[in-house]
C-alpha atoms as a PDB file:
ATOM      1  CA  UNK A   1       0.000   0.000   0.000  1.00  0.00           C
ATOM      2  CA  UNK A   2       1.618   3.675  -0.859  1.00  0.00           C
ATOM      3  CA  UNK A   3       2.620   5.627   1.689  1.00  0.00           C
ATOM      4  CA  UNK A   4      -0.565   8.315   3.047  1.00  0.00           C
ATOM      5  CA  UNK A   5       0.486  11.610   1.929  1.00  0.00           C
ATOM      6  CA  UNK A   6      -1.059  14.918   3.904  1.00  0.00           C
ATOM      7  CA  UNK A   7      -0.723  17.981   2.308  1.00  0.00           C
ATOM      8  CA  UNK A   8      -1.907  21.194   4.619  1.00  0.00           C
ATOM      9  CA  UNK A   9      -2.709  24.230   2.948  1.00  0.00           C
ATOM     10  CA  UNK A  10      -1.731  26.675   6.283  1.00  0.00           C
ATOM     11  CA  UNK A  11       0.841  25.072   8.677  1.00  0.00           C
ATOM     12  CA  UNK A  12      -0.167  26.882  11.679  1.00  0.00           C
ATOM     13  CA  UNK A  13      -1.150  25.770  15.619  1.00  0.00           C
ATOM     14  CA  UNK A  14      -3.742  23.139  14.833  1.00  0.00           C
ATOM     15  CA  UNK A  15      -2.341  22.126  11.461  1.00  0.00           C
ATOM     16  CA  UNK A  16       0.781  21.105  13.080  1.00  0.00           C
ATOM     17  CA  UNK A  17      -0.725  19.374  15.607  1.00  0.00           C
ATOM     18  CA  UNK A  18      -1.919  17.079  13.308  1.00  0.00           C
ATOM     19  CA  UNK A  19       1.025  16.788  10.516  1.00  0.00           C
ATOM     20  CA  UNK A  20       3.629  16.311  13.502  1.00  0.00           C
ATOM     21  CA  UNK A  21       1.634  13.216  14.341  1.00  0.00           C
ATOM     22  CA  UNK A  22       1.247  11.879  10.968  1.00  0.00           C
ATOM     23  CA  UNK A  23       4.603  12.785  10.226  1.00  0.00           C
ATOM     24  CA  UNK A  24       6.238  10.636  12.995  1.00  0.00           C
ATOM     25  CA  UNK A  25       4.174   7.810  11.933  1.00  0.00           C
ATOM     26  CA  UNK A  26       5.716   7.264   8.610  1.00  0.00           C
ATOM     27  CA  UNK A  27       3.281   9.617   6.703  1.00  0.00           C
ATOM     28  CA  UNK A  28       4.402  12.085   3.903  1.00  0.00           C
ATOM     29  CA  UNK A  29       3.571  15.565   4.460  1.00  0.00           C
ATOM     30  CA  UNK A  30       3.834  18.351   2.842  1.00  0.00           C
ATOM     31  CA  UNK A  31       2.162  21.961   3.696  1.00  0.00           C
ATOM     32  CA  UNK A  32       2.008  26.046   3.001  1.00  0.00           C
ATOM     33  CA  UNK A  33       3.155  28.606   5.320  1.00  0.00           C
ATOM     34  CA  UNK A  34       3.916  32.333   4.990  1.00  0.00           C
ATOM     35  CA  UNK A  35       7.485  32.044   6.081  1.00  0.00           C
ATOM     36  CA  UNK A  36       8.574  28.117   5.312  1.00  0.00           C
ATOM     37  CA  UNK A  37      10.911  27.138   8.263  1.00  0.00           C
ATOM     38  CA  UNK A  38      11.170  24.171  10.322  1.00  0.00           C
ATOM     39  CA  UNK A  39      11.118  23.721  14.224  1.00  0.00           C
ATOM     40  CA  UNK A  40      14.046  21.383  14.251  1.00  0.00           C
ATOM     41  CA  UNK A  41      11.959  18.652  15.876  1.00  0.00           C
ATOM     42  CA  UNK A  42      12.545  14.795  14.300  1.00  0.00           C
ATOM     43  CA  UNK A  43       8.685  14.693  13.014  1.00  0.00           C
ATOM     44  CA  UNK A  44       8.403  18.497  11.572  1.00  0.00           C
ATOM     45  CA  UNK A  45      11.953  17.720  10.046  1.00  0.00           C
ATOM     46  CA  UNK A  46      10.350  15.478   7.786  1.00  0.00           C
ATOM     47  CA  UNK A  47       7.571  18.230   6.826  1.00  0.00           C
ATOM     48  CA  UNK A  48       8.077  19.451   3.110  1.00  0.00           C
ATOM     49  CA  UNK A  49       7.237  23.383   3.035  1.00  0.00           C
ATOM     50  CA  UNK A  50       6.155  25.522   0.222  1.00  0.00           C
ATOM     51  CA  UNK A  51       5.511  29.430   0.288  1.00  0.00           C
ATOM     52  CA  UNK A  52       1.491  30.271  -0.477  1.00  0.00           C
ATOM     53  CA  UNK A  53      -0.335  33.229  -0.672  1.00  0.00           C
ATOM     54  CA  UNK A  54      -3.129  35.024  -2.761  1.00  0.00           C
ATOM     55  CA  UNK A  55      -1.810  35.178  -6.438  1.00  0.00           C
ATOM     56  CA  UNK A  56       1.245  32.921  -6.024  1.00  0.00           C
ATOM     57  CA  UNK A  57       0.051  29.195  -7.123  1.00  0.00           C
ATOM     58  CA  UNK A  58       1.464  26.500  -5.875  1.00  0.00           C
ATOM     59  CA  UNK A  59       4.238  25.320  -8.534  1.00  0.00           C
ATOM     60  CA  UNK A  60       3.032  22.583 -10.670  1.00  0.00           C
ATOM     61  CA  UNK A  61       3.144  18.717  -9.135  1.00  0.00           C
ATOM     62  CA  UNK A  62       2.830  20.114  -5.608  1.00  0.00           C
ATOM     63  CA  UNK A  63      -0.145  18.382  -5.234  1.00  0.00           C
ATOM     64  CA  UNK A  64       0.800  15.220  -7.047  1.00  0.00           C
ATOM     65  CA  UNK A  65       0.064  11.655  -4.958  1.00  0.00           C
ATOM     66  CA  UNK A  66      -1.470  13.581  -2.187  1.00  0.00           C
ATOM     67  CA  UNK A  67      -4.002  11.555  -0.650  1.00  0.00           C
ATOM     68  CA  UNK A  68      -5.203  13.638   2.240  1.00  0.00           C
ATOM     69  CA  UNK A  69      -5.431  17.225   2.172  1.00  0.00           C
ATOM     70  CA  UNK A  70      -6.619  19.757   5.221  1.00  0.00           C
ATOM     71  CA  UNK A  71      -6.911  23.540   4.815  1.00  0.00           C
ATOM     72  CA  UNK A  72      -6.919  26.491   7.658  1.00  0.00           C
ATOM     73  CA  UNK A  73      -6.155  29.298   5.365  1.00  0.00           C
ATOM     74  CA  UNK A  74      -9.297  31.829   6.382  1.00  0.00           C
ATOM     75  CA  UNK A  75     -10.660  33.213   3.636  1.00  0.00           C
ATOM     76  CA  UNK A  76     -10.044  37.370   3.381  1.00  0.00           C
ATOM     77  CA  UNK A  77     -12.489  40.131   1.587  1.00  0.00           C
ATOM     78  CA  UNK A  78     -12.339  38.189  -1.908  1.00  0.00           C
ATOM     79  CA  UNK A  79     -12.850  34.622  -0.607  1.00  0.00           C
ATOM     80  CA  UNK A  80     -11.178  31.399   0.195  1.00  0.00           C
ATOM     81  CA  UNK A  81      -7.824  31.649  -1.526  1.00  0.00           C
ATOM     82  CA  UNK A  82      -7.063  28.035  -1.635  1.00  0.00           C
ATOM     83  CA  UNK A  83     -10.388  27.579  -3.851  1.00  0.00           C
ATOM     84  CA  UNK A  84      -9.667  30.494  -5.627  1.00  0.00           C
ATOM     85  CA  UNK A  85      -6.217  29.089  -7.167  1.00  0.00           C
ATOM     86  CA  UNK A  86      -6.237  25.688  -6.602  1.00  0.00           C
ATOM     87  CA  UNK A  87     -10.213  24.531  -6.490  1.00  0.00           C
ATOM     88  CA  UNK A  88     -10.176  23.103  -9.610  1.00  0.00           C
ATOM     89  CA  UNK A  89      -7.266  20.715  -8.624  1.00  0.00           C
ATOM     90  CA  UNK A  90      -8.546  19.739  -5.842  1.00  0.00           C
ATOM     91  CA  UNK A  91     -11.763  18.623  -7.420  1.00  0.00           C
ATOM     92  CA  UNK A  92      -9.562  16.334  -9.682  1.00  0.00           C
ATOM     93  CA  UNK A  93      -7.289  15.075  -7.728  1.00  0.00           C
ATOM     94  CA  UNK A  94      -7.553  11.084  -8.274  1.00  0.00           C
ATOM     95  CA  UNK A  95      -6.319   9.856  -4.798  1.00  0.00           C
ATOM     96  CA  UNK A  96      -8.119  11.912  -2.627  1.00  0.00           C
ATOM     97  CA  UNK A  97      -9.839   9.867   0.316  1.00  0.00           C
ATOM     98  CA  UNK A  98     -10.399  12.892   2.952  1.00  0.00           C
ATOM     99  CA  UNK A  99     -10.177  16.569   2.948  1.00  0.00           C
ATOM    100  CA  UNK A 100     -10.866  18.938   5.757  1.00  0.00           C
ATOM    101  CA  UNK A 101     -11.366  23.023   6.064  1.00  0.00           C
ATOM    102  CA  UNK A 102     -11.009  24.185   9.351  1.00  0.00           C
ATOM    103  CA  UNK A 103     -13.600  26.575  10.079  1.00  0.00           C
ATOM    104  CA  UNK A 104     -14.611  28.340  13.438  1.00  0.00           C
ATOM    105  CA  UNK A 105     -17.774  28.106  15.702  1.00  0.00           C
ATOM    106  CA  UNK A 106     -18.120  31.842  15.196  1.00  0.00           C
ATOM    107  CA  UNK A 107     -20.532  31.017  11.843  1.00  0.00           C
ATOM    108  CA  UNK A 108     -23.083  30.624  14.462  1.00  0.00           C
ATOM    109  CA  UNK A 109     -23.248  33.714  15.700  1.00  0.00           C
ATOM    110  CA  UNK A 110     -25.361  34.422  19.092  1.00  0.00           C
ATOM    111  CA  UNK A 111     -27.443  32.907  20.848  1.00  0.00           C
ATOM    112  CA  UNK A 112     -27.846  34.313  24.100  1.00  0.00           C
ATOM    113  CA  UNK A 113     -26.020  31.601  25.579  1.00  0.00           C
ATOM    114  CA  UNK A 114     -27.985  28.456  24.456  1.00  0.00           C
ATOM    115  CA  UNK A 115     -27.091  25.276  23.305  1.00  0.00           C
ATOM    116  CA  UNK A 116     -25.774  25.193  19.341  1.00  0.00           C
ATOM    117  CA  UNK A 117     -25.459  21.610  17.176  1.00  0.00           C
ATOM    118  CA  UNK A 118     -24.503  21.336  13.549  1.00  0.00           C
ATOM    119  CA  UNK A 119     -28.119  21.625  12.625  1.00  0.00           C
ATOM    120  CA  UNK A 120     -28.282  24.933  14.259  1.00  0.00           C
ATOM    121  CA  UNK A 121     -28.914  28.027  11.873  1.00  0.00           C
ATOM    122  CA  UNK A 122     -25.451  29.329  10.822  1.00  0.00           C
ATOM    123  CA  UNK A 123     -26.170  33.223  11.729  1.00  0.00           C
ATOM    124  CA  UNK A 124     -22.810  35.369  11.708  1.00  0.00           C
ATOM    125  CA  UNK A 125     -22.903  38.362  13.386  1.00  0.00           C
ATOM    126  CA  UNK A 126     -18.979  39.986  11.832  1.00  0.00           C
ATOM    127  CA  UNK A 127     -18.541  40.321   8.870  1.00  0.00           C
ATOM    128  CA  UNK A 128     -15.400  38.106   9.582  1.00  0.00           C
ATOM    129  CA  UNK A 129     -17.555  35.399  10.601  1.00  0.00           C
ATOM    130  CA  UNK A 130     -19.976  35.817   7.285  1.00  0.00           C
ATOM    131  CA  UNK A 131     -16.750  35.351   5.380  1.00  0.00           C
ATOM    132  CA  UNK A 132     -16.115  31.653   7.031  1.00  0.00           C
ATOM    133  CA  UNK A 133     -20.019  30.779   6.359  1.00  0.00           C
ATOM    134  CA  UNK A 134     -19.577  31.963   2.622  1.00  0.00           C
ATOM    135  CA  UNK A 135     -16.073  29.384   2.589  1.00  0.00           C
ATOM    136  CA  UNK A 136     -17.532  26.915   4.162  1.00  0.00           C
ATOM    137  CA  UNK A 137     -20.385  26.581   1.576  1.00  0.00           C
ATOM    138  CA  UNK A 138     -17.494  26.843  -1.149  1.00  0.00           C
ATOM    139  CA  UNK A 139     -16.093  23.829   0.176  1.00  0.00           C
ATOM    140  CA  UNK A 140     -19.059  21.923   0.886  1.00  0.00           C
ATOM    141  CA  UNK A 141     -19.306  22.680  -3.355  1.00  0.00           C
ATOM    142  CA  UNK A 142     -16.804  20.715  -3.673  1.00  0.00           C
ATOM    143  CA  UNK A 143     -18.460  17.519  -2.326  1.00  0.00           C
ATOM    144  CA  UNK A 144     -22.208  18.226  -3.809  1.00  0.00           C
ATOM    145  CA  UNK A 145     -20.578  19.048  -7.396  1.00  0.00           C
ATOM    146  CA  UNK A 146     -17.230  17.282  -7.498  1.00  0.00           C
ATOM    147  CA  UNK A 147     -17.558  14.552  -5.003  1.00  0.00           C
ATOM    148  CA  UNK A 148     -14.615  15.812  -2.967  1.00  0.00           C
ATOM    149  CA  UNK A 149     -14.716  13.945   0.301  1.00  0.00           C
ATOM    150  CA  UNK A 150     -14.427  17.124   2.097  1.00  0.00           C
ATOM    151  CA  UNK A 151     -15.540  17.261   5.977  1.00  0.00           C
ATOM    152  CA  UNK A 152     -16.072  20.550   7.727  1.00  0.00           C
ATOM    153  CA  UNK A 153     -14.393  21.296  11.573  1.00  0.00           C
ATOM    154  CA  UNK A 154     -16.045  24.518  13.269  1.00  0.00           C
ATOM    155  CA  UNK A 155     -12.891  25.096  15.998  1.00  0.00           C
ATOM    156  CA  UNK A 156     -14.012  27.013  19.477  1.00  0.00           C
ATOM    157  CA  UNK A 157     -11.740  28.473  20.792  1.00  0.00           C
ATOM    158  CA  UNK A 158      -7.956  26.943  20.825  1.00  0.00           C
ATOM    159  CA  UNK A 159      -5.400  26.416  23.597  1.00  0.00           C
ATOM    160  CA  UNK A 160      -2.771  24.465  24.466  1.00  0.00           C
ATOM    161  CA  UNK A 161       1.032  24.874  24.759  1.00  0.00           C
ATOM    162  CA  UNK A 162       2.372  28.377  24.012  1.00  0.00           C
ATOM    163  CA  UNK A 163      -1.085  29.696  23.874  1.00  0.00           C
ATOM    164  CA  UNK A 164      -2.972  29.537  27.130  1.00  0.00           C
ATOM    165  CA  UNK A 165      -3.636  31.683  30.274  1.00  0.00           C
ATOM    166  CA  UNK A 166      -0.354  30.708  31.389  1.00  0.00           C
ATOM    167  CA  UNK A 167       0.956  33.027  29.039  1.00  0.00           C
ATOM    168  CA  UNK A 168      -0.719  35.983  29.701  1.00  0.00           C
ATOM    169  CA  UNK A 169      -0.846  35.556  33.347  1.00  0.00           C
ATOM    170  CA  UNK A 170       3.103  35.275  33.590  1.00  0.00           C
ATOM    171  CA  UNK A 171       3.674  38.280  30.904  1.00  0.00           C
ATOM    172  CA  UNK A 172       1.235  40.866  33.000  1.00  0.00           C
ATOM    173  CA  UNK A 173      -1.280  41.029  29.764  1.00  0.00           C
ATOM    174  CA  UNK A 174      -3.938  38.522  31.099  1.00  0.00           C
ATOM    175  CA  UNK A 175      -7.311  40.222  31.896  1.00  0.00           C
ATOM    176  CA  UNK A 176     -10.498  38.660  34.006  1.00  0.00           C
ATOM    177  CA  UNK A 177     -13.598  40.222  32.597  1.00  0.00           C
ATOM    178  CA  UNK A 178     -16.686  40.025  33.884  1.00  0.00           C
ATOM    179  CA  UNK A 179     -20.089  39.733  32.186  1.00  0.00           C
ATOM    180  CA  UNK A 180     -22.885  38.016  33.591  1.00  0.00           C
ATOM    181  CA  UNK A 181     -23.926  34.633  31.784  1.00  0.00           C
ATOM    182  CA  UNK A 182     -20.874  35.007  28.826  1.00  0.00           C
ATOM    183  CA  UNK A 183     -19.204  31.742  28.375  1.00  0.00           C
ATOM    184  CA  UNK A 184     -17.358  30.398  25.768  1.00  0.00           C
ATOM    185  CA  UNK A 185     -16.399  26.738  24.229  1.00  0.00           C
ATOM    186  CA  UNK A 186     -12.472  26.023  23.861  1.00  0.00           C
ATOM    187  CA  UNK A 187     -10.728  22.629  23.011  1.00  0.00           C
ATOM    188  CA  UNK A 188      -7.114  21.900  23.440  1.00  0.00           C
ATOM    189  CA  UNK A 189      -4.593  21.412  20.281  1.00  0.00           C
ATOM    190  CA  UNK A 190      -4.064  17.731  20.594  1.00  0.00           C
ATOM    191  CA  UNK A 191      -7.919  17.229  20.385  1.00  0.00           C
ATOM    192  CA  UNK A 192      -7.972  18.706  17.440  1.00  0.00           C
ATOM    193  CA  UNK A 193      -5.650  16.818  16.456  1.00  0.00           C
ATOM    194  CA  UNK A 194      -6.979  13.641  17.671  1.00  0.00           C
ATOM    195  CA  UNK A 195     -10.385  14.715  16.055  1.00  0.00           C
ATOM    196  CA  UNK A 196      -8.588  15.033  12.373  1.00  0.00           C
ATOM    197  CA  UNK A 197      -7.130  11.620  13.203  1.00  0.00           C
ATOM    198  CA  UNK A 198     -10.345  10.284  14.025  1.00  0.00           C
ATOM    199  CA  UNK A 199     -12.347  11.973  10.832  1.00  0.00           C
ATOM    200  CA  UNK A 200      -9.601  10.618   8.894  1.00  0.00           C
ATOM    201  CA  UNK A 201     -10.255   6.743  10.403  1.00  0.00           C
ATOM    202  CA  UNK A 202     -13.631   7.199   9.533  1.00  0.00           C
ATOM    203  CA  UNK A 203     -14.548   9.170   6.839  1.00  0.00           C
ATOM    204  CA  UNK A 204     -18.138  10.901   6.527  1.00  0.00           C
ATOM    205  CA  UNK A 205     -18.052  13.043   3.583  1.00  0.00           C
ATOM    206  CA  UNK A 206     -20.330  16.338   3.582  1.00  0.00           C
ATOM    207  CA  UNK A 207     -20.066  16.209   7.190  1.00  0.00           C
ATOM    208  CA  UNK A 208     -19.799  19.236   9.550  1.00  0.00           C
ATOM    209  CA  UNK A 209     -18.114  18.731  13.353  1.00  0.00           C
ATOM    210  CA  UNK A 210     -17.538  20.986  16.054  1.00  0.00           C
ATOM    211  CA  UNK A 211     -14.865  20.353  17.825  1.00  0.00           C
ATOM    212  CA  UNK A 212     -14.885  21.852  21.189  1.00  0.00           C
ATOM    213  CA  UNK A 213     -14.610  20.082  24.673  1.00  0.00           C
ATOM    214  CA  UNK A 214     -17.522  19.680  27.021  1.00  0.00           C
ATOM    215  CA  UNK A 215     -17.574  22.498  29.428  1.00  0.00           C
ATOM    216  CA  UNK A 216     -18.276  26.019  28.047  1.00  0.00           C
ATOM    217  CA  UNK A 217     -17.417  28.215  30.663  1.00  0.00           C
ATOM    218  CA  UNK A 218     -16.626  31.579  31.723  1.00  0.00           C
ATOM    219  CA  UNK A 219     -13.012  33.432  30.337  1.00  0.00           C
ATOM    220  CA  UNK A 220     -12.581  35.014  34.172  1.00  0.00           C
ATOM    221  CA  UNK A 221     -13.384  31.022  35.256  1.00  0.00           C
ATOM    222  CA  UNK A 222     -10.486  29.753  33.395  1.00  0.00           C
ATOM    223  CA  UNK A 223      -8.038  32.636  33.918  1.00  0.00           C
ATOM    224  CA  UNK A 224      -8.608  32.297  37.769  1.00  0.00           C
ATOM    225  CA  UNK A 225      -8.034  28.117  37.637  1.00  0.00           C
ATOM    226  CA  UNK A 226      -4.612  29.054  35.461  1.00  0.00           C
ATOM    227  CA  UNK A 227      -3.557  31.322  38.112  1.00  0.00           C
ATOM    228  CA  UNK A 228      -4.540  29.075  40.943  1.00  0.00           C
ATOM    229  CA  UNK A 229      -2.209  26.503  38.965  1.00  0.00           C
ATOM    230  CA  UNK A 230       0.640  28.982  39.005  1.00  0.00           C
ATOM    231  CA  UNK A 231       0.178  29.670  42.921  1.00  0.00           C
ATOM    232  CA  UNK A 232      -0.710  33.720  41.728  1.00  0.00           C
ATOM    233  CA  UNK A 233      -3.281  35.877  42.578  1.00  0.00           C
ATOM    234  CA  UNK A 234      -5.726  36.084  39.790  1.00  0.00           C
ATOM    235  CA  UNK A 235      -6.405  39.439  38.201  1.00  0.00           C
ATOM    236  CA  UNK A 236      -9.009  41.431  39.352  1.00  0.00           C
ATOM    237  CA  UNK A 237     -12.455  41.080  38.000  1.00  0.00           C
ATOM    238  CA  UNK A 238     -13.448  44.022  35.343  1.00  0.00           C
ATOM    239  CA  UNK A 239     -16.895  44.530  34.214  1.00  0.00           C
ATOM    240  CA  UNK A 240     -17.188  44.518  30.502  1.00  0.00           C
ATOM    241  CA  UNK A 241     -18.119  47.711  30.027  1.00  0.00           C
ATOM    242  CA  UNK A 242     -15.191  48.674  31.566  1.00  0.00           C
ATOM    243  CA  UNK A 243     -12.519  46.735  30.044  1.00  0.00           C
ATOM    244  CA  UNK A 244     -11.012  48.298  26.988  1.00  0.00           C
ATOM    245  CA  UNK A 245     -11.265  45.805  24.406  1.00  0.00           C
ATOM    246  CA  UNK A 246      -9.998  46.134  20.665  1.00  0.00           C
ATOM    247  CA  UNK A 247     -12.789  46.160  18.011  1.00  0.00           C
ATOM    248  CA  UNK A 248     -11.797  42.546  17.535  1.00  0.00           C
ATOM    249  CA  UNK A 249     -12.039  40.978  20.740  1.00  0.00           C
ATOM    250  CA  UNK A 250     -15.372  43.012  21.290  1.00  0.00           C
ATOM    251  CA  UNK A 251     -15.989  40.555  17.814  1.00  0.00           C
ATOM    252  CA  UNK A 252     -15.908  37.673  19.985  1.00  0.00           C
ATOM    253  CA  UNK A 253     -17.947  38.982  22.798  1.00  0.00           C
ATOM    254  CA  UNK A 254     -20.850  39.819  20.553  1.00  0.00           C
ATOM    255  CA  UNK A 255     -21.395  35.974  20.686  1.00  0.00           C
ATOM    256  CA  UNK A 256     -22.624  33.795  23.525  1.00  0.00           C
ATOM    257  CA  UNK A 257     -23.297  29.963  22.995  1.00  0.00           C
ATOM    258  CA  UNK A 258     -22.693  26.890  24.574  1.00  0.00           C
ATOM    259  CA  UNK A 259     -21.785  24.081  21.201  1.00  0.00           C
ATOM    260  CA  UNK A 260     -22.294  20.532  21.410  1.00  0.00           C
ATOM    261  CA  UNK A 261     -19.764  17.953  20.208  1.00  0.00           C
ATOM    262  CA  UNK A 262     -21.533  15.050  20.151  1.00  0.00           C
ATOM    263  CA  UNK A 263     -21.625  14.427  16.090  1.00  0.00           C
ATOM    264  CA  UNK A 264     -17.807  13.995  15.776  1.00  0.00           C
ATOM    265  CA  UNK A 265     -18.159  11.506  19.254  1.00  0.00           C
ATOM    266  CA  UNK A 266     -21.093   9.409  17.484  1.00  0.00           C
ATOM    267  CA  UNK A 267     -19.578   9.344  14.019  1.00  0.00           C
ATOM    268  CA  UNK A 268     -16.062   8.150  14.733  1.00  0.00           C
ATOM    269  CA  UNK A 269     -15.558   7.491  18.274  1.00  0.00           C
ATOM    270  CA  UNK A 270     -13.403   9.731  18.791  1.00  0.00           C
ATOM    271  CA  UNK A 271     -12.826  10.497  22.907  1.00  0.00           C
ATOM    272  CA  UNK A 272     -11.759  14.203  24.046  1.00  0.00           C
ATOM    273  CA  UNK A 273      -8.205  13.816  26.077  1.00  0.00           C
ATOM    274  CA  UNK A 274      -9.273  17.127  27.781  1.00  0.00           C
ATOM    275  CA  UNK A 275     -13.133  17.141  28.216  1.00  0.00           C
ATOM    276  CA  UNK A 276     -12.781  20.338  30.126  1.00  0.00           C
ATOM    277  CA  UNK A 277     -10.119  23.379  30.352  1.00  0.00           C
ATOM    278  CA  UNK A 278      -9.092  22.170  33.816  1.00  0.00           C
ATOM    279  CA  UNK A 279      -7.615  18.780  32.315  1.00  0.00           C
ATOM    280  CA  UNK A 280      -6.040  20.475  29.766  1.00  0.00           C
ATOM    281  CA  UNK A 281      -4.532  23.261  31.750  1.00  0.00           C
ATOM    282  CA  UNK A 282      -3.081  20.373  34.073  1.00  0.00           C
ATOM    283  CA  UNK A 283      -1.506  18.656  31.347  1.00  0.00           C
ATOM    284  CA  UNK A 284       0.050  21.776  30.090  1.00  0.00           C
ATOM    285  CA  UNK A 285       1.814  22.562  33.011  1.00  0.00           C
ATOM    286  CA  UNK A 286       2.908  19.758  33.614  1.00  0.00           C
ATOM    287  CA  UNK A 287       4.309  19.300  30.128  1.00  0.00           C
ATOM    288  CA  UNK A 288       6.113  22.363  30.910  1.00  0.00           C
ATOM    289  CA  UNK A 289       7.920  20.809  34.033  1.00  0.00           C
ATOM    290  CA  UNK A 290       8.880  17.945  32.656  1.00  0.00           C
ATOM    291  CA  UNK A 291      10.653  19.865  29.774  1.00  0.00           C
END
């Protein structure tokens, strides 16, 4: 049997997650990223990288024997840019057996803190968000028209190592803001990961997951656990109103939901290693001290 070749259109935090796995066990992979460097690491040494941006194709045979593919370029003002150059090769591509676009929970937009599913009306409320519901359907083309087995992953919010309270608490920057009934779903890196892995055992074309882990909670909840962790004093609690938030992050506050993971659970099996933020803050730290 030839060797499983993943090709990632965006190396970044979750896409490496997954590709260093695959990589150490005997996969080829190959991948985009804005500046093409490698980590030094025995798996992500064996990670082929190729420049990528809007205009600059891939060079010809890039995509040649790939049988996997997974994409977390967002789209900007003029759409997905991955479709936009390379959509018609990935329609054609003869070897193809899964394909994933890693999307964000934010197409759902608000609910005033109630339960979403993947059945749940798509609603954006940014226009950054009504960009992601416009690539998602431009994916989901694929499949319908094509028969690309492409599978959809709406990503809460992402931690792990490198990018958790941790950091923010030890650097000074880490704020605890309150606003009554605001919580928000997260999931740890090597879920993700484990999730791909899992989609990628058991294949459902046209399918959308959230991947998220089973607590929503409030941001000042998990900040205060973190610094509890750390033996600190949390910061102090700021109303919302109060806090002075960039036009972006007031983006994410505009939304309130709690999202449901049970599809990707029922469809492959799949297990979360962190069900909640407390596991996976443990596990960080102590990943830390062992290094």
């Amino acid at each position: 049997m030839d060797t499983p070749f993943l090709f990632c259109f965006g190396l970044g935090y979750s896409a490496r997650a997954l590709a260093r796995r695959l990589a150490a066990r005997g996969w080829r992979v190959a991948g985009t990223a804005r500046a093409p460097e490698s980590s030094g690491s025995p798996a992500e040494a064996e990670i082929a990288l190729l420049p990528f941006e809007r205009g600059r194709p891939l060079p010809p045979g890039a995509l040649d024997g790939v049988t996997h593919l997974l994409s977390s370029i967002p789209p900007d003002e003029a759409g997905d840019p991955v479709l936009d150059l390379h959509g018609h090769d990935l329609a054609r591509l003869p070897g193809l057996r899964w394909a994933g676009y890693l999307s964000t929970t934010g197409v759902y937009g608000d609910y005033g803190g109630a339960w979403v599913d993947e059945e749940t009306q798509r609603r954006p409320t940014s226009a950054r968000a009504r960009r992601r519901v416009a690539a998602e359907d431009a994916w989901l083309d694929l499949f319908r028209r094509d028969g690309a087995p492409v599978h959809l992953f709406r990503l809460a919010g992402i931690y792990g190592p490198g990018r958790s309270p941790f950091d923010a608490l030890r650097d000074g920057t880490a704020k605890r803001i309150h606003r009554p009934g605001q919580v928000f779903s997260r999931i740890h890196v090597d879920d993700i990961a484990g999730a791909l892995e899992a989609s990628i055992a058991s294949p459902v074309p046209g399918a959308a997951y959230n991947l998220c882990d089973d607590e929503p909670a409030p941001p000042a909840e998990v900040t205060a656990f973190a610094a509890g962790l750390l033996g600190i004093e949390p910061p102090l609690l700021v109303p919302y109103d109060e806090a002075a938030l960039s036009p972006m992050a007031r983006t994410f506050w505009a939304d309130n939901k709690r999202v449901r993971n049970d599809r990707i659970k029922r469809d492959t099996g799949f297990a979360l290693l962190h069900p909640d933020y407390r596991s996976g803050l443990r596990a960080i730290l102590q990943a830390e001290r062992q290094a």
